[in-house]
PDB file of N, CA and C in Angstrom:
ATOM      1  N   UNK A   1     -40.677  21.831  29.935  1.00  0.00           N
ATOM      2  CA  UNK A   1     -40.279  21.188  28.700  1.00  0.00           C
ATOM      3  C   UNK A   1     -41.386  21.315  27.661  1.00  0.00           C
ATOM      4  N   UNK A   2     -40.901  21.498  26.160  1.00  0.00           N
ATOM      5  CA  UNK A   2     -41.950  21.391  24.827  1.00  0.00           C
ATOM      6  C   UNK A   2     -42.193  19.924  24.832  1.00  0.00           C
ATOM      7  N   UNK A   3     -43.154  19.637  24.174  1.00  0.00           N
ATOM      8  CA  UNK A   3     -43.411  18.249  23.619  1.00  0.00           C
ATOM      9  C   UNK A   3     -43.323  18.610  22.345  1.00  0.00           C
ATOM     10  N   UNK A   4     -42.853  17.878  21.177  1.00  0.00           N
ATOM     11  CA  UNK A   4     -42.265  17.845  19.906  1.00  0.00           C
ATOM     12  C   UNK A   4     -43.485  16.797  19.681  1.00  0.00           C
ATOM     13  N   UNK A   5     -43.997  17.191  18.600  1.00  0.00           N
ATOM     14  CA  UNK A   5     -45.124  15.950  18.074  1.00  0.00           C
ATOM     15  C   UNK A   5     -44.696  16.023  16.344  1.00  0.00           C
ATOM     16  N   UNK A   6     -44.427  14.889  15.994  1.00  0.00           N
ATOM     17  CA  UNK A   6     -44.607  15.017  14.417  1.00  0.00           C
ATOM     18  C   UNK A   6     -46.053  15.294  13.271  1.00  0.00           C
ATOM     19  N   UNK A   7     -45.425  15.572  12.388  1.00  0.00           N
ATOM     20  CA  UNK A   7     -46.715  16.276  11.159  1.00  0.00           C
ATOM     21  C   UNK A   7     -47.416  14.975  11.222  1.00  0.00           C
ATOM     22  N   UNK A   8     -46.502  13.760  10.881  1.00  0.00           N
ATOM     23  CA  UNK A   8     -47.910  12.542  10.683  1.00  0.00           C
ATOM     24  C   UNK A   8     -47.670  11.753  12.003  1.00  0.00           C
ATOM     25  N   UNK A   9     -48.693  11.217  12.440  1.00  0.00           N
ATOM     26  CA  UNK A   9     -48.712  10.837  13.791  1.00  0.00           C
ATOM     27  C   UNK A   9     -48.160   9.236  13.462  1.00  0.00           C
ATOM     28  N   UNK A  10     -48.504   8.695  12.040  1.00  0.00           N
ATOM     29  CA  UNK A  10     -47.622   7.335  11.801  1.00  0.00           C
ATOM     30  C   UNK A  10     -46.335   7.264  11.848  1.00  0.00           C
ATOM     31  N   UNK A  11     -45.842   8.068  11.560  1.00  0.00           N
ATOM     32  CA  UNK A  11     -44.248   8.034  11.199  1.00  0.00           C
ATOM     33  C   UNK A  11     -43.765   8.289  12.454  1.00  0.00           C
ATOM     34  N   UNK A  12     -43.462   7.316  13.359  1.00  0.00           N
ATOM     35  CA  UNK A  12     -43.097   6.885  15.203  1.00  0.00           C
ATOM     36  C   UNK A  12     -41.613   6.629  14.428  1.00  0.00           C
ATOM     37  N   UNK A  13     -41.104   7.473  15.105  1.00  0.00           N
ATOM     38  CA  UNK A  13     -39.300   7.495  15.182  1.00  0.00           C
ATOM     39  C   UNK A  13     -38.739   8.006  14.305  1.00  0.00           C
ATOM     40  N   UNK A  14     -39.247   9.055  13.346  1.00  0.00           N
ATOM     41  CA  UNK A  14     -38.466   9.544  12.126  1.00  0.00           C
ATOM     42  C   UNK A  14     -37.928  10.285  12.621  1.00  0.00           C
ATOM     43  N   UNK A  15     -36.229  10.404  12.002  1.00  0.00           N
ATOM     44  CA  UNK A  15     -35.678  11.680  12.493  1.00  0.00           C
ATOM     45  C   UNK A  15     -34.272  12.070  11.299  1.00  0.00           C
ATOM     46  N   UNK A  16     -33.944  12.718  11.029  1.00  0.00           N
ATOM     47  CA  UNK A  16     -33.481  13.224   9.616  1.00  0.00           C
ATOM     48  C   UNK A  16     -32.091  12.015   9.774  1.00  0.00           C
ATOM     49  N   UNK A  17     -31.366  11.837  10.611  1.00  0.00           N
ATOM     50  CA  UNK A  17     -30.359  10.628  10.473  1.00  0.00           C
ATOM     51  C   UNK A  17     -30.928   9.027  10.178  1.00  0.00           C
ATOM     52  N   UNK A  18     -32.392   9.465  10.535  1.00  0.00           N
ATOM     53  CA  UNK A  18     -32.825   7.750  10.580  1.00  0.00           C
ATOM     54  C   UNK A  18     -34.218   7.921   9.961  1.00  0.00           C
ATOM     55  N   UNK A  19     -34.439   8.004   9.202  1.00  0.00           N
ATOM     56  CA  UNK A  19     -35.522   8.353   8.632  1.00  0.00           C
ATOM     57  C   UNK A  19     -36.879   7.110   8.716  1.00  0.00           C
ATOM     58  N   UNK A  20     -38.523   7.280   8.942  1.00  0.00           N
ATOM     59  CA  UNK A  20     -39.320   6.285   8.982  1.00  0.00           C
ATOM     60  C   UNK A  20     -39.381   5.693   7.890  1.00  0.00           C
ATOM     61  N   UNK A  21     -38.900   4.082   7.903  1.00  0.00           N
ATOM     62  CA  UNK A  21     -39.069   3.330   7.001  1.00  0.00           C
ATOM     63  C   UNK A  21     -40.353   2.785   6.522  1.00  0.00           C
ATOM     64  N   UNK A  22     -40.770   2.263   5.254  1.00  0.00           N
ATOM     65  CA  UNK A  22     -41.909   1.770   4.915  1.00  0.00           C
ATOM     66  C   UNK A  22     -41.904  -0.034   6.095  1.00  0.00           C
ATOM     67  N   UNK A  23     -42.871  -0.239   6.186  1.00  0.00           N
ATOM     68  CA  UNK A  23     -42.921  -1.765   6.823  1.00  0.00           C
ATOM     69  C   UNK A  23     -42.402  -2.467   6.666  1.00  0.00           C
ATOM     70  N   UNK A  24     -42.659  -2.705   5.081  1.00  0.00           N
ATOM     71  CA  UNK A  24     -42.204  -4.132   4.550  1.00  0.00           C
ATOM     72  C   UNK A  24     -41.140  -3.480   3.640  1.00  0.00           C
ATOM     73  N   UNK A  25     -39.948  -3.951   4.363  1.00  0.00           N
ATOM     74  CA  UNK A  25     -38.431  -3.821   3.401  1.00  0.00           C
ATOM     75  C   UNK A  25     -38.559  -4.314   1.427  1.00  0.00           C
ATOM     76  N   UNK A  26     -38.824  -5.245   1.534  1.00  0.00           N
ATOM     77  CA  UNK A  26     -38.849  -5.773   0.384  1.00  0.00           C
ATOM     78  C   UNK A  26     -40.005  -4.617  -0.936  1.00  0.00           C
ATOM     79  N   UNK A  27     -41.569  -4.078  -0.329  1.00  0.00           N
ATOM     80  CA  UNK A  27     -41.878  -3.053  -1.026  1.00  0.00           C
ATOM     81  C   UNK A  27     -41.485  -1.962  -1.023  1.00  0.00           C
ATOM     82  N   UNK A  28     -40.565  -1.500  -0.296  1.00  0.00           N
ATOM     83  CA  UNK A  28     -40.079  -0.286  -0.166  1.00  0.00           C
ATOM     84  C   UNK A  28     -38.780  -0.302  -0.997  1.00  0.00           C
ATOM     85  N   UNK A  29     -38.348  -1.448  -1.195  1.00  0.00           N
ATOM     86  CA  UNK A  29     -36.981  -1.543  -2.606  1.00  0.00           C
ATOM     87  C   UNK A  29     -37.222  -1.341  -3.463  1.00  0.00           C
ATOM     88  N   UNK A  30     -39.022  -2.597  -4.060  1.00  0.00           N
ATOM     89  CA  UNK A  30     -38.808  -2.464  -4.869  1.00  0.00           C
ATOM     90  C   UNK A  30     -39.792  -1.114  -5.635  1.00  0.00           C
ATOM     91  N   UNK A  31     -40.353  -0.376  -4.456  1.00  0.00           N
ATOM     92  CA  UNK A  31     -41.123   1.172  -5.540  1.00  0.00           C
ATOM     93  C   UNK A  31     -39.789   1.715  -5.524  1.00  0.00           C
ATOM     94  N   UNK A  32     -38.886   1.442  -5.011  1.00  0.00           N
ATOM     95  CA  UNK A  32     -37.623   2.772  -5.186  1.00  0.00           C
ATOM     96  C   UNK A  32     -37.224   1.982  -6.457  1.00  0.00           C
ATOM     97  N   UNK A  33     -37.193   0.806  -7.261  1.00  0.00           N
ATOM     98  CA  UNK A  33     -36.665   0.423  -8.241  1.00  0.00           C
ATOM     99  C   UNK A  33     -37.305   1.059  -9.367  1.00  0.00           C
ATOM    100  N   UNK A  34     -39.228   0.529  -8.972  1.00  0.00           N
ATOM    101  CA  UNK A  34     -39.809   1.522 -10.179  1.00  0.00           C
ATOM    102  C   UNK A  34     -39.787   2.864 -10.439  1.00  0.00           C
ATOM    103  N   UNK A  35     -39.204   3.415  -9.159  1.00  0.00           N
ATOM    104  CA  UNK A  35     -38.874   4.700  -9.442  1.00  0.00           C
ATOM    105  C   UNK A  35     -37.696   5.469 -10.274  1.00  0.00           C
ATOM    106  N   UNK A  36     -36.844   4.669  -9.930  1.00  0.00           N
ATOM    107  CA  UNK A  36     -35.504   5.190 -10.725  1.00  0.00           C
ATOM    108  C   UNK A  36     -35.701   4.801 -11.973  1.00  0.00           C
ATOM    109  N   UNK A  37     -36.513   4.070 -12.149  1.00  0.00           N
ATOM    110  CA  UNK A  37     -36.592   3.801 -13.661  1.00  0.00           C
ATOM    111  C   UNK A  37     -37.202   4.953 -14.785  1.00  0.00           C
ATOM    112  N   UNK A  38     -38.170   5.442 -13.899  1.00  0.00           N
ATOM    113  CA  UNK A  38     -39.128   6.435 -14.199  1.00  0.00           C
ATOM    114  C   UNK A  38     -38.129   7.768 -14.215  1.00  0.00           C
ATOM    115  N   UNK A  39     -37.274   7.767 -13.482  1.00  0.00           N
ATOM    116  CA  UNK A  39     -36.477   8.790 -13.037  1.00  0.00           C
ATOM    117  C   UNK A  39     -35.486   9.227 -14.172  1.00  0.00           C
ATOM    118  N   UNK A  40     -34.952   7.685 -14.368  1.00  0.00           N
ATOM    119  CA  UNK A  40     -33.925   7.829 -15.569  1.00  0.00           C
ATOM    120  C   UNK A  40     -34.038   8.347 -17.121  1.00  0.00           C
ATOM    121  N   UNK A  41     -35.556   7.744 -17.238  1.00  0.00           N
ATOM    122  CA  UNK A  41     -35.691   8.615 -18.415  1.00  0.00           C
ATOM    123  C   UNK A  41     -36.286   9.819 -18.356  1.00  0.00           C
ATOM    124  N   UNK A  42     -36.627   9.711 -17.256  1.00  0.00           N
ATOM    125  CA  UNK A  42     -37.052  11.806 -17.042  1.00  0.00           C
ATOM    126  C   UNK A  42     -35.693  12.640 -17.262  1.00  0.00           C
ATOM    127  N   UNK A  43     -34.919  11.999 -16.319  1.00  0.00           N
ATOM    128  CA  UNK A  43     -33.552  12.655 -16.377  1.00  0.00           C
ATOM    129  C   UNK A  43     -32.870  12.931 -17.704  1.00  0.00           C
ATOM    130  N   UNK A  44     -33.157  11.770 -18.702  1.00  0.00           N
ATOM    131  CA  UNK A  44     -32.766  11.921 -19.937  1.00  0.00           C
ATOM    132  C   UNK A  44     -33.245  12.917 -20.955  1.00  0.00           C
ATOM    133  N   UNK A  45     -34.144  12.993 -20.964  1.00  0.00           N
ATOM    134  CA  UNK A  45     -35.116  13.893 -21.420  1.00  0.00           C
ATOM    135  C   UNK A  45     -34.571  15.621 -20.736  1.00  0.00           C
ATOM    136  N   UNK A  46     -34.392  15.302 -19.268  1.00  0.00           N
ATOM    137  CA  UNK A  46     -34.031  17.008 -19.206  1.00  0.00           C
ATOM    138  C   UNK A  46     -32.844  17.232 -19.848  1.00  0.00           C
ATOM    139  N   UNK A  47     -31.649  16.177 -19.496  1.00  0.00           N
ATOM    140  CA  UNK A  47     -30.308  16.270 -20.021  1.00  0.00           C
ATOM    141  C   UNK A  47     -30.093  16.848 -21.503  1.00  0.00           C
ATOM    142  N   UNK A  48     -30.856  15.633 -22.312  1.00  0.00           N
ATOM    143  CA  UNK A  48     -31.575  16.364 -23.814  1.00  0.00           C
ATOM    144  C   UNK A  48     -31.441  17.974 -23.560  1.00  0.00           C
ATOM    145  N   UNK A  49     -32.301  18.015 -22.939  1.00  0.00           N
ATOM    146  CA  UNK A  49     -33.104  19.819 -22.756  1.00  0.00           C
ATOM    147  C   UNK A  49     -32.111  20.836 -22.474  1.00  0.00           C
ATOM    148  N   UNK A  50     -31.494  20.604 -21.842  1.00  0.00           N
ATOM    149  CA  UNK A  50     -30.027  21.460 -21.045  1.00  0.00           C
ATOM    150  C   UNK A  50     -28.662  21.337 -21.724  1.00  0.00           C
ATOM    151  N   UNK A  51     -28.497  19.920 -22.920  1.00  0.00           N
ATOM    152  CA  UNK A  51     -27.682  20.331 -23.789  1.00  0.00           C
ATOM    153  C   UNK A  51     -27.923  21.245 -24.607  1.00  0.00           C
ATOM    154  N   UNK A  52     -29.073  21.188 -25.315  1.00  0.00           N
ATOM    155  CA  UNK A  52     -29.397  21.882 -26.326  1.00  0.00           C
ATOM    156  C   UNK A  52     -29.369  23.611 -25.896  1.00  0.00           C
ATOM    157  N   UNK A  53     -29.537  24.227 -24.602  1.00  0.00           N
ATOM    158  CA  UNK A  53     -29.417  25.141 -24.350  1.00  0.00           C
ATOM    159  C   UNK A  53     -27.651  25.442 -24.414  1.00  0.00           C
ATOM    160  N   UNK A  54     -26.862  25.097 -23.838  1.00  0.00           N
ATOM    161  CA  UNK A  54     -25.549  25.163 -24.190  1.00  0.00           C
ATOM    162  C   UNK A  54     -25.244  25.927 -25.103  1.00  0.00           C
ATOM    163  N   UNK A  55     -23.898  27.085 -24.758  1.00  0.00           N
ATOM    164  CA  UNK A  55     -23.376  28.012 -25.916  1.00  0.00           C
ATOM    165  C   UNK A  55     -22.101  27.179 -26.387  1.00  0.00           C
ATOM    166  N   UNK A  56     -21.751  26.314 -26.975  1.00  0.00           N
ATOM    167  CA  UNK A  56     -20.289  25.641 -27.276  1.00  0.00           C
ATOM    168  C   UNK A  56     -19.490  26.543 -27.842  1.00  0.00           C
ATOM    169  N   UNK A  57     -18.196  26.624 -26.961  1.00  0.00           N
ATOM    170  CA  UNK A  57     -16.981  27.467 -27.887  1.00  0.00           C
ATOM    171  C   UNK A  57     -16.649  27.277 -29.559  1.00  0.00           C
ATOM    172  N   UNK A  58     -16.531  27.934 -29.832  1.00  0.00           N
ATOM    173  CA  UNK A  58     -15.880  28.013 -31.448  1.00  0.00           C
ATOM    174  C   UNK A  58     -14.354  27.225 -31.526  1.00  0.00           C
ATOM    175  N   UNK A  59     -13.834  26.987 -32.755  1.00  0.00           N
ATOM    176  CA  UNK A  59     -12.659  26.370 -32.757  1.00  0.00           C
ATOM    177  C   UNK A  59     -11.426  27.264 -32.606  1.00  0.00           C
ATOM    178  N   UNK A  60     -11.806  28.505 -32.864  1.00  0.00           N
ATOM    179  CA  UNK A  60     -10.931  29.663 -32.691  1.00  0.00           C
ATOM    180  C   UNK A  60     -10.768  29.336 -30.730  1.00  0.00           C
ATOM    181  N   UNK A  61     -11.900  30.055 -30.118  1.00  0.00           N
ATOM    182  CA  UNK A  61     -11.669  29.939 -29.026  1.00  0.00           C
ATOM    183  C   UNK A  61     -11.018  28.964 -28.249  1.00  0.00           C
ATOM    184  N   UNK A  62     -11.353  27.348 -28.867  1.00  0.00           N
ATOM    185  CA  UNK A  62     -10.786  26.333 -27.963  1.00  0.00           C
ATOM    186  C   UNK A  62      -9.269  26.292 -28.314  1.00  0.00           C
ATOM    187  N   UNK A  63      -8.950  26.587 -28.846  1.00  0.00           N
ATOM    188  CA  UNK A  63      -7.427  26.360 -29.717  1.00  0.00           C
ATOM    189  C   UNK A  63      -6.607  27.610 -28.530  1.00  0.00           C
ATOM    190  N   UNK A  64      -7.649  28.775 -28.431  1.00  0.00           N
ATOM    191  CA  UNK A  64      -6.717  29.591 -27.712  1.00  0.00           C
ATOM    192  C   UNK A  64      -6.653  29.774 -26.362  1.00  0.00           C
ATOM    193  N   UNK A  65      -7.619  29.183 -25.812  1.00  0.00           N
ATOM    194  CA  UNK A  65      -7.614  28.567 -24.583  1.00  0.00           C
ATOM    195  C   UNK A  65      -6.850  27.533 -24.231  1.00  0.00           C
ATOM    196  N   UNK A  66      -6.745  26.928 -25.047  1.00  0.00           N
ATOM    197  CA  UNK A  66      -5.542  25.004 -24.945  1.00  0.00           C
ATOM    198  C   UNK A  66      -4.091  26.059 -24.781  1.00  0.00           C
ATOM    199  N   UNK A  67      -3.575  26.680 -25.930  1.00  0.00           N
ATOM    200  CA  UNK A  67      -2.955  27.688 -25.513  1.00  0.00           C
ATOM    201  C   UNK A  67      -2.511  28.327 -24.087  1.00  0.00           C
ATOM    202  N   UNK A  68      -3.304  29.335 -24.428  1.00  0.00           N
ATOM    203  CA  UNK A  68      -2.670  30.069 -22.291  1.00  0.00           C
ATOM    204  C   UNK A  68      -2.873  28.390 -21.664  1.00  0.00           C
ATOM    205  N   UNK A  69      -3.584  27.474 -21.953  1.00  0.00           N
ATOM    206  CA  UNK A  69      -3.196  26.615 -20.639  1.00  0.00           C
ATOM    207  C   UNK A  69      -1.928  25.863 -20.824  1.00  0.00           C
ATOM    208  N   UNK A  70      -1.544  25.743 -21.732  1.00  0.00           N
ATOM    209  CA  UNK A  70      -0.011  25.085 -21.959  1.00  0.00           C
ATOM    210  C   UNK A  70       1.183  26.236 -21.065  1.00  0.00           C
ATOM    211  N   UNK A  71       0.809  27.646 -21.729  1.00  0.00           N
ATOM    212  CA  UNK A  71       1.990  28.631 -21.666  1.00  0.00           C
ATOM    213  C   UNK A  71       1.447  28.804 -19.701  1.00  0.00           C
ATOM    214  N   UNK A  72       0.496  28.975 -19.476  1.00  0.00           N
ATOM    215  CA  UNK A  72       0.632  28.679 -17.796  1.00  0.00           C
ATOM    216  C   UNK A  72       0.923  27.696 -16.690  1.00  0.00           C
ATOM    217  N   UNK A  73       1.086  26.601 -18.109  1.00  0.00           N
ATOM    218  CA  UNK A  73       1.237  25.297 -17.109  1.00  0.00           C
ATOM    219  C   UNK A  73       3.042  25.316 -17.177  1.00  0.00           C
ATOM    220  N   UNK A  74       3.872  26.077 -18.486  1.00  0.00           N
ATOM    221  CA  UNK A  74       4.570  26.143 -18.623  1.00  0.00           C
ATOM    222  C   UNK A  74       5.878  26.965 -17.228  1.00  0.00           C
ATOM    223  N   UNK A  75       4.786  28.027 -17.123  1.00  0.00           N
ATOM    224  CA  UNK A  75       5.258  29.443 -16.406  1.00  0.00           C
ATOM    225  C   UNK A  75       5.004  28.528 -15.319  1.00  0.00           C
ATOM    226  N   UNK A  76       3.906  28.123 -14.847  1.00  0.00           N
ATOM    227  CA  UNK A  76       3.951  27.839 -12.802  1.00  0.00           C
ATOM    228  C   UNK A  76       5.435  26.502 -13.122  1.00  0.00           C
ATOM    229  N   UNK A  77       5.267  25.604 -13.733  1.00  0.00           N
ATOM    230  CA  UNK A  77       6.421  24.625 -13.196  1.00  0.00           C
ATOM    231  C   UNK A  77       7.468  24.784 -13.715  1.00  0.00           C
ATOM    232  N   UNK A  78       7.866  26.102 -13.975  1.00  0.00           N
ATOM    233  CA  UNK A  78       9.055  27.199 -14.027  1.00  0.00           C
ATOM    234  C   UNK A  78       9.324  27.585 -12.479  1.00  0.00           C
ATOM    235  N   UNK A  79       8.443  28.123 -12.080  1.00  0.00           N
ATOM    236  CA  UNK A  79       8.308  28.934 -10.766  1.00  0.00           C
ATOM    237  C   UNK A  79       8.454  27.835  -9.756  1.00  0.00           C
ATOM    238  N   UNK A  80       7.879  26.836  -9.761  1.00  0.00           N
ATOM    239  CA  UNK A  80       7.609  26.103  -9.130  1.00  0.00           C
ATOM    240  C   UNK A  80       9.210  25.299  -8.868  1.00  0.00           C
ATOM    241  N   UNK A  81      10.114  24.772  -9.769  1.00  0.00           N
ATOM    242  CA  UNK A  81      10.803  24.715  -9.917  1.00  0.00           C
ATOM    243  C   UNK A  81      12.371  24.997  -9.108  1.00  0.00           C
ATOM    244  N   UNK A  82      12.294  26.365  -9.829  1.00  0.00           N
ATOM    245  CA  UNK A  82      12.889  27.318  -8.814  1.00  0.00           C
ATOM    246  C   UNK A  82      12.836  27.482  -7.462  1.00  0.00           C
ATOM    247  N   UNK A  83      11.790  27.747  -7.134  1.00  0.00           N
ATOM    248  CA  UNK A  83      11.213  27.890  -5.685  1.00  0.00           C
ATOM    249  C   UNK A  83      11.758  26.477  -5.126  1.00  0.00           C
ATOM    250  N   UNK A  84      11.246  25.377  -5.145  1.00  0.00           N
ATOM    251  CA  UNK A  84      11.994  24.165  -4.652  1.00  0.00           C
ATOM    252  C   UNK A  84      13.482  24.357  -4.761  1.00  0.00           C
ATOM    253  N   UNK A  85      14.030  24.517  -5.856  1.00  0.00           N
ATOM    254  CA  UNK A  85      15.839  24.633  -6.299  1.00  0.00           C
ATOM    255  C   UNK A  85      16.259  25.709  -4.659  1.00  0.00           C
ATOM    256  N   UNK A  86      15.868  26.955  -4.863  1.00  0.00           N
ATOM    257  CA  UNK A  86      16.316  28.138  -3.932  1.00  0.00           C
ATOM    258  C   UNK A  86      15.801  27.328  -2.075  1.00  0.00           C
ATOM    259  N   UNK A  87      14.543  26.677  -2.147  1.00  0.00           N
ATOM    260  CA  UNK A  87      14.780  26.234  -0.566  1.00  0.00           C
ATOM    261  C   UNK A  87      15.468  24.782  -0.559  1.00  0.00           C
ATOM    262  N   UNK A  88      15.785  24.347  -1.425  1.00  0.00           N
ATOM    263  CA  UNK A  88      16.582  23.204  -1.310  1.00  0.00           C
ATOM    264  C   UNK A  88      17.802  23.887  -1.013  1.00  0.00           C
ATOM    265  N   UNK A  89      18.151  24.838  -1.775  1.00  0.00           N
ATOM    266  CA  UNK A  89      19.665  25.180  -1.351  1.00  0.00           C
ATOM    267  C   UNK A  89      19.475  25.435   0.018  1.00  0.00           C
ATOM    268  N   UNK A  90      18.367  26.876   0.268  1.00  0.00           N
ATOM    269  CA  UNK A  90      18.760  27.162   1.816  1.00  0.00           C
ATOM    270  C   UNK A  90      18.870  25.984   2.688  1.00  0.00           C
ATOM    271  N   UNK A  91      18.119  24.868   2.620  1.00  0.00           N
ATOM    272  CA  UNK A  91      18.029  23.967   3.713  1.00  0.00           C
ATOM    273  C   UNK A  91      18.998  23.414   3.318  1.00  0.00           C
ATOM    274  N   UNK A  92      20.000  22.785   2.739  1.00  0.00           N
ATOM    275  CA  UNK A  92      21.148  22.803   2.471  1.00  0.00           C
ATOM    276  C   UNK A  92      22.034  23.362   3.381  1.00  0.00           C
ATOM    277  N   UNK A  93      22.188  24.554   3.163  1.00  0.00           N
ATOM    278  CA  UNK A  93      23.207  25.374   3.601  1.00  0.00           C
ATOM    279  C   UNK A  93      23.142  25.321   5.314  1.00  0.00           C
ATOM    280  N   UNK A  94      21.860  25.498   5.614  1.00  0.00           N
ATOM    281  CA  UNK A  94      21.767  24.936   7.381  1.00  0.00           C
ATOM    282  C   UNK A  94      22.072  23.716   7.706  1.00  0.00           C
ATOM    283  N   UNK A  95      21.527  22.853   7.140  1.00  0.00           N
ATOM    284  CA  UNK A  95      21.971  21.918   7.490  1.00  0.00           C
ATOM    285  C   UNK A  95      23.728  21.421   7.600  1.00  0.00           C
ATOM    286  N   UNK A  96      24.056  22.330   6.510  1.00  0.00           N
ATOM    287  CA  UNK A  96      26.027  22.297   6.300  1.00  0.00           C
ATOM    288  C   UNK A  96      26.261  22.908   7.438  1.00  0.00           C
ATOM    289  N   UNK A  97      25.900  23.815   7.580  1.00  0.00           N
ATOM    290  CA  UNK A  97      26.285  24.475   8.759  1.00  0.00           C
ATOM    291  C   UNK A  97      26.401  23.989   9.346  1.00  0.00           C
ATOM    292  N   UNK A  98      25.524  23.504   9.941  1.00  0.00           N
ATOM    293  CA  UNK A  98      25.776  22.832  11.462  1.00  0.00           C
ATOM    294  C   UNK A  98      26.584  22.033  12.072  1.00  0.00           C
ATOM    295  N   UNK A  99      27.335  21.093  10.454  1.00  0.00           N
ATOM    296  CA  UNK A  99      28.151  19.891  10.525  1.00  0.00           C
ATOM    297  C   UNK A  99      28.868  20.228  11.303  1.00  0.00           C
TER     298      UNK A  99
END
């Protein structure tokens, strides 16, 4: 058999489903509180950053995109339609049958 030893010899029982907790529950909440705080406006700041990179469609484009999606939403629950109508009949018709 291997012996498995962990990187830090403190962290007794970590394992990726159960991860080593800090000691004291109560400091370990609350640095995760000061953290997200810190977090949130970092996050904001990138969000900032990554809109501004954004190519936004033109009004031409969005207009003709809204478009094909009407005339395809049009065409499938056409098809769609049908297709139900034609196996409704067949199952229909077996089922008559059989009477």
């Amino acid at each position: 058999m291997v012996e498995h030893r962990s990187p830090k010899p403190g962290a007794v029982g970590s394992s990726p489903s159960t991860p080593a907790m800090i000691k004291r529950r109560k400091e370990y909440v609350m640095s995760k509180a000061v953290a997200k705080k810190k977090n949130l406006a970092q996050f904001v700041r990138e969000v900032r950053q990554e809109t501004a990179k954004v190519t936004w469609p033109s009004r031409k484009e969005s207009i003709t995109t809204t478009i094909m999606v009407f005339i395809m939403v049009f065409f499938m629950s056409t098809f769609l339609f049908l297709a139900d109508w034609v196996i409704s009949a067949v199952i229909q018709f077996i089922l008559g049958a059989g009477a």
